[in-house]
Protein backbone atom coordinates (compact mmCIF):
# COMPACT_ATOMS: atom_id res chain seq x y z
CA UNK A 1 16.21 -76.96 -4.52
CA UNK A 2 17.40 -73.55 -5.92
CA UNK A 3 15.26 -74.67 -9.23
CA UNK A 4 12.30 -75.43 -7.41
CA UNK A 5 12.35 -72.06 -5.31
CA UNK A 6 13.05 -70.13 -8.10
CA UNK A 7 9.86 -71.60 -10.21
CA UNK A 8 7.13 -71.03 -7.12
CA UNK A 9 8.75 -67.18 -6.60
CA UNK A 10 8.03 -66.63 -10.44
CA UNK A 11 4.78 -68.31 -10.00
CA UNK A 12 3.22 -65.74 -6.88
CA UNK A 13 3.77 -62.74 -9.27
CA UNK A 14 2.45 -64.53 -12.03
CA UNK A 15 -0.72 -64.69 -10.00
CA UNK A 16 -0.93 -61.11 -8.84
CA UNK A 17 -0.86 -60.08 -12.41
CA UNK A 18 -3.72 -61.85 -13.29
CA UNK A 19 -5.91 -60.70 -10.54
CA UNK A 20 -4.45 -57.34 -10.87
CA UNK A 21 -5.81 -57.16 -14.42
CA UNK A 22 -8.98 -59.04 -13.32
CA UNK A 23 -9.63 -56.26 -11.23
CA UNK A 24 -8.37 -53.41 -14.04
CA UNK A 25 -10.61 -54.62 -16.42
CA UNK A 26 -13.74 -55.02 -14.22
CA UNK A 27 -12.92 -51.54 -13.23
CA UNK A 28 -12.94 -50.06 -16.40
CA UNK A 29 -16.08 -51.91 -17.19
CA UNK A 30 -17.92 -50.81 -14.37
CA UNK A 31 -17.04 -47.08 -15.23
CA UNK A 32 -18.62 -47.60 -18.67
CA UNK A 33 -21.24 -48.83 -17.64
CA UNK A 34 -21.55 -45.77 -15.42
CA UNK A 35 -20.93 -44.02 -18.10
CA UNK A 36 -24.01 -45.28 -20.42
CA UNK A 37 -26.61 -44.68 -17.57
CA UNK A 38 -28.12 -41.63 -18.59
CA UNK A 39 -30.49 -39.66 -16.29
CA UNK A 40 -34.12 -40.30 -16.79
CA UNK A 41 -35.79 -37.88 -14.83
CA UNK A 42 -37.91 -35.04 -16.98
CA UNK A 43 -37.35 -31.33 -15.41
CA UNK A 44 -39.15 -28.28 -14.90
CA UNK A 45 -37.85 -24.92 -14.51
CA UNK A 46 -39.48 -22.55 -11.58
CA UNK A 47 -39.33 -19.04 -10.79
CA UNK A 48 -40.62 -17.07 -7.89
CA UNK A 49 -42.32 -13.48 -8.08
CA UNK A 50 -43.02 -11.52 -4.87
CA UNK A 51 -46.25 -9.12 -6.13
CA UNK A 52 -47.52 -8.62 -2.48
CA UNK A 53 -48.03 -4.64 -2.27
CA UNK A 54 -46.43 -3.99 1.30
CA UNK A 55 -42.63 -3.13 2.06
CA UNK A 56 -41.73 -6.54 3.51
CA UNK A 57 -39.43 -8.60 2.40
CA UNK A 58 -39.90 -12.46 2.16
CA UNK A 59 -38.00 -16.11 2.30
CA UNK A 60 -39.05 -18.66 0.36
CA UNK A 61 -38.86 -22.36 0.92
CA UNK A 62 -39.52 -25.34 -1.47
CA UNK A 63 -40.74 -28.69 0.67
CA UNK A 64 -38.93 -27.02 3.73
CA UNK A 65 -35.82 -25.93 2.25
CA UNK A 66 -34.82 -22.53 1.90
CA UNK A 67 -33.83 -21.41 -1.52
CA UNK A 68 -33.52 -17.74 -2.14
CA UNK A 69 -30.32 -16.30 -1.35
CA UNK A 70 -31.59 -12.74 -0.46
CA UNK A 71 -35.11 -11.65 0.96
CA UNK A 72 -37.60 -10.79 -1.82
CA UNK A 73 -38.89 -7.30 -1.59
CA UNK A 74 -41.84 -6.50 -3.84
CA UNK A 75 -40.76 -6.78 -7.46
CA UNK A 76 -38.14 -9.46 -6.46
CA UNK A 77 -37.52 -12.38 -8.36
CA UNK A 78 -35.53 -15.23 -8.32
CA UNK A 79 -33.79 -16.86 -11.56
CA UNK A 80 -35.31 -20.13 -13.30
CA UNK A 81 -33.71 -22.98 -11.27
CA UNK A 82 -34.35 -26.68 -12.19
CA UNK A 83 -36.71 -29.46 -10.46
CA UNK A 84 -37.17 -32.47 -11.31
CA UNK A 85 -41.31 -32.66 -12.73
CA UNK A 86 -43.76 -32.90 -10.02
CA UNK A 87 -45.94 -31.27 -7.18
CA UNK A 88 -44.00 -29.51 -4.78
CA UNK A 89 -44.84 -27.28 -1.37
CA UNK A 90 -44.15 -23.32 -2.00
CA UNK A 91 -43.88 -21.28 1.54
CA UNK A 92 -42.87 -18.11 2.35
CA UNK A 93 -41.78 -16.95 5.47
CA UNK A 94 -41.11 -13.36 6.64
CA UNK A 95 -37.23 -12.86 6.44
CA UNK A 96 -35.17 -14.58 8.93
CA UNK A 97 -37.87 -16.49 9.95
CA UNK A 98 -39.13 -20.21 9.20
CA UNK A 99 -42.93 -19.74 10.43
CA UNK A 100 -45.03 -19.69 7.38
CA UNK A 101 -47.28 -17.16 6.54
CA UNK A 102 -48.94 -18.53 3.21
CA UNK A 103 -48.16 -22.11 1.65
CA UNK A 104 -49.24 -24.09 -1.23
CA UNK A 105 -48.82 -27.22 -2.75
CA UNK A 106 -48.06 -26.38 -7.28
CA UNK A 107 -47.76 -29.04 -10.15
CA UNK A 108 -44.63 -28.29 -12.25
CA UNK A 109 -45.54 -29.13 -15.84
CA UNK A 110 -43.23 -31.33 -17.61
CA UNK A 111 -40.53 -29.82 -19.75
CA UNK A 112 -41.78 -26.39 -18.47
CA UNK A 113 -41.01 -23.23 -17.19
CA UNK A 114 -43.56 -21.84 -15.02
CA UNK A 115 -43.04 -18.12 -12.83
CA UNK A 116 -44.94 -18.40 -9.22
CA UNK A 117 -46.38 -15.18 -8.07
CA UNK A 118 -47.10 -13.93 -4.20
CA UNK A 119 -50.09 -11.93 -4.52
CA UNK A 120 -52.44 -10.10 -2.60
CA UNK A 121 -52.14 -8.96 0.98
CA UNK A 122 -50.38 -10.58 4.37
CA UNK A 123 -54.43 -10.91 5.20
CA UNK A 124 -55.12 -12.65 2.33
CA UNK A 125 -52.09 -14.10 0.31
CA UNK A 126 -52.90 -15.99 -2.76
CA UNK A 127 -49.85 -17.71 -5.40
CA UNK A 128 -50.50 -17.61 -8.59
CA UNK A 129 -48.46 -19.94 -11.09
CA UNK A 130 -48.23 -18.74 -14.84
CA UNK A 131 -46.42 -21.12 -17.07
CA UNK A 132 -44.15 -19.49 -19.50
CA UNK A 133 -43.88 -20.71 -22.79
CA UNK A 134 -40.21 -19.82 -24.09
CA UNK A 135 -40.11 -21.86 -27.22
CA UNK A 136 -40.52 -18.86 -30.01
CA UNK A 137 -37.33 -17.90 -31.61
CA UNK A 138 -36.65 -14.82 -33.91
CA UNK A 139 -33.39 -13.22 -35.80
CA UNK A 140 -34.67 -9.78 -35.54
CA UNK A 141 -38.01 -9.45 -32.64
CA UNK A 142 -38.07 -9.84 -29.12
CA UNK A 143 -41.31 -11.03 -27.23
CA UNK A 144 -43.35 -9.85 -24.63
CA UNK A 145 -46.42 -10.04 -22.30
CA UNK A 146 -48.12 -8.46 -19.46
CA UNK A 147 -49.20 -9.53 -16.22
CA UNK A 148 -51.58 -7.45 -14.04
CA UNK A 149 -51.11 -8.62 -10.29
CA UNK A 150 -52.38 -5.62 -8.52
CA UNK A 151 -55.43 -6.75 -6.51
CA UNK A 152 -57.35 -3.47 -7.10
CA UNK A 153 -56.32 -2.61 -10.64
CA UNK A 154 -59.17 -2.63 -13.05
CA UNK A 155 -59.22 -4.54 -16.51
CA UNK A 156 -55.78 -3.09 -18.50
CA UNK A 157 -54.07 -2.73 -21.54
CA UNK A 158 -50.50 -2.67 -22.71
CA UNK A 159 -49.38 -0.61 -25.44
CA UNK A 160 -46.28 0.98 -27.11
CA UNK A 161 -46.42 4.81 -26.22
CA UNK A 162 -47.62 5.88 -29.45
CA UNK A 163 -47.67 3.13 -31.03
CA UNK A 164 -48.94 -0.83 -31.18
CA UNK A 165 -51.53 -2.23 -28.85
CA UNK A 166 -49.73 -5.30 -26.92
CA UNK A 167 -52.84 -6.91 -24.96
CA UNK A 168 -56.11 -5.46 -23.96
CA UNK A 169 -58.35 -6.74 -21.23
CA UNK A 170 -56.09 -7.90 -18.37
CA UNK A 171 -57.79 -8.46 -15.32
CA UNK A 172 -55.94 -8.86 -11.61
CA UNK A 173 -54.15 -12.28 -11.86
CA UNK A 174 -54.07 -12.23 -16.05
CA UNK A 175 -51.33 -12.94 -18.07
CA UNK A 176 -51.32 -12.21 -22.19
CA UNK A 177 -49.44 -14.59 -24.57
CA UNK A 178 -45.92 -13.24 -25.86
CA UNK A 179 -46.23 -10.71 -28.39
CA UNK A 180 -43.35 -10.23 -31.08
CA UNK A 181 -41.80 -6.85 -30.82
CA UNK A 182 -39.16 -5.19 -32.68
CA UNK A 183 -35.60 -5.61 -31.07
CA UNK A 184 -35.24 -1.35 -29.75
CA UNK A 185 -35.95 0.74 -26.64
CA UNK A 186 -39.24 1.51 -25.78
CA UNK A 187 -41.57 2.90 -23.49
CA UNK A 188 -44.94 1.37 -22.71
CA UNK A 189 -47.91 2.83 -21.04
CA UNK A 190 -50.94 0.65 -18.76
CA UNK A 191 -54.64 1.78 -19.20
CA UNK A 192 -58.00 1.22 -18.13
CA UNK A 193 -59.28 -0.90 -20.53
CA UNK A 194 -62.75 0.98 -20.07
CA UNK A 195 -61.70 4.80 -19.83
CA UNK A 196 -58.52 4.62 -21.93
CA UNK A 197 -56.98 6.09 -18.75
CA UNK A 198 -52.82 5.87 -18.15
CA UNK A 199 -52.77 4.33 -14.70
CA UNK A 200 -48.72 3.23 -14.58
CA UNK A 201 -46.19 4.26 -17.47
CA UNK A 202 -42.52 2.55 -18.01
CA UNK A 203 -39.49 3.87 -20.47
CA UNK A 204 -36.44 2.73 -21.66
CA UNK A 205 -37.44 -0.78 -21.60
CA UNK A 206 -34.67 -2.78 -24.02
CA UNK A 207 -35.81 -5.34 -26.41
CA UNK A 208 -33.00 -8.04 -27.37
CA UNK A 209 -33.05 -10.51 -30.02
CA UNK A 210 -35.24 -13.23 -29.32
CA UNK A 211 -35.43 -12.30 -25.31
CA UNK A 212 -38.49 -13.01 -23.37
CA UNK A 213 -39.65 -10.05 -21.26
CA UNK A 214 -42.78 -10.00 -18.42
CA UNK A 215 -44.10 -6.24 -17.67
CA UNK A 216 -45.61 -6.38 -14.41
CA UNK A 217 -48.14 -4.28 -13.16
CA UNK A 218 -48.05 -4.28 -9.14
CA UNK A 219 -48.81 -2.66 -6.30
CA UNK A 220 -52.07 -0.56 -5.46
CA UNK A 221 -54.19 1.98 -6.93
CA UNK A 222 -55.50 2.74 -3.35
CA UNK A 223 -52.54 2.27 -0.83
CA UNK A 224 -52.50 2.77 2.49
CA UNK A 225 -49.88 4.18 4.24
CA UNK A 226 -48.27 1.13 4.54
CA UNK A 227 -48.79 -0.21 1.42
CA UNK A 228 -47.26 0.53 -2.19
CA UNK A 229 -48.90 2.33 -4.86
CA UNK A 230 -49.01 1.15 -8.88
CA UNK A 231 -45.76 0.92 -10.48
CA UNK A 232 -44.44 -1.24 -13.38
CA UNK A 233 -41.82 -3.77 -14.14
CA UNK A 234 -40.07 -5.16 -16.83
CA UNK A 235 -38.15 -8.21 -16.50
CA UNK A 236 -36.16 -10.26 -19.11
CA UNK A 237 -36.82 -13.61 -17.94
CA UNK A 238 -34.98 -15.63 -20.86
């Protein structure tokens, strides 16, 4: 009797090993399985511009959900943030407030990074979406464009203050290519195409190695009271 006891105890934990290591080993084989599934979505970078000449500020919401952290005022930007590829709803709001005031439906371009502009006035908002092409590389230049997106601004040029012509010809909603500039500190100056006339000036404008920079005409060259007059930006974007 003691014999036969003794066997069946030995046998129960016998058993429990085995399904315990049953179970251990179709555990670890789930995990790498897990761990080969690799994510097969394609991604798009987005970033959004606030050019609108007035002094309010703006939320922004992408299909419905809010994603700036702080109210754009003009000339604010937010960072490149990642999408997965494919046509999304842009609103913006006035801060604090979820009642649109201009909306549109953009196509991300695969394995791009595009820049989103709000342009124009509350009465007539427009978005305008640039991509950005961010693939050139360089040991010793930076690159650069301009981007006219005041609605009264006349055909413009970009050039180096006494120096190299950047882009000529830049109508309201025009974007040049990238231009390779020497890495240094630099001032820039925005004329009428036609006249040769400085209508916006910016200095000490830092070129890095290989950095991608947008200068930004906005704002008015008639403003109303309530409205903001020319002024430039640059921006290092990447």
């Amino acid at each position: 009797m003691i014999y036969g006891y003794t066997s069946d105890f030995l046998k129960k934990p016998l058993r429990f090993k085995i399904y315990v290591t049953f179970f251990l080993v179709a555990l670890i084989s789930f995990s790498a399985c897990k761990k080969e599934e690799t994510d097969t979505n394609v991604y798009s970078g987005l970033s959004i511009y606030n050019a609108s000449p007035t002094p309010a500020t703006y939320d922004v919401f992408l299909d419905d959900a809010k994603i700036n952290t702080a109210a754009l005022p003009l000339g604010g930007n937010m960072a490149y943030f990642q999408k997965v590829t494919g046509s999304y709803t842009v609103k913006f709001t006035v801060a604090g407030r979820t009642e649109s005031l201009f909306s549109k439906t953009i196509a991300l371009p695969a394995s791009s990074y595009s820049t989103y502009f709000l342009i124009g006035k509350p009465t007539a908002f427009e978005g305008l979406l640039i991509t950005d092409d961010l693939t050139g590389t360089s040991t010793t230049n930076g690159f650069i464009r301009f981007i006219n997106v005041s609605p009264d601004a006349p055909a413009l040029d970009l050039v180096v203050r006494n120096g190299s012509v950047i882009t000529t010809n830049k109508a309201y909603k025009a974007a040049s290519g990238f231009t390779q500039l020497a890495v240094g500190t630099y001032a820039f100056d925005i004329k009428n195409t036609t006249t040769g006339a400085i209508i916006a000036s910016i200095e000490n404008v830092i070129i890095g190695v290989s950095g991608h920079y947008n200068v930004i005409l906005k704002g008015l060259v008639n403003p109303t009271s309530s409205e903001s007059g020319l002024s430039a930006q640059a921006i290092l974007i990447k």
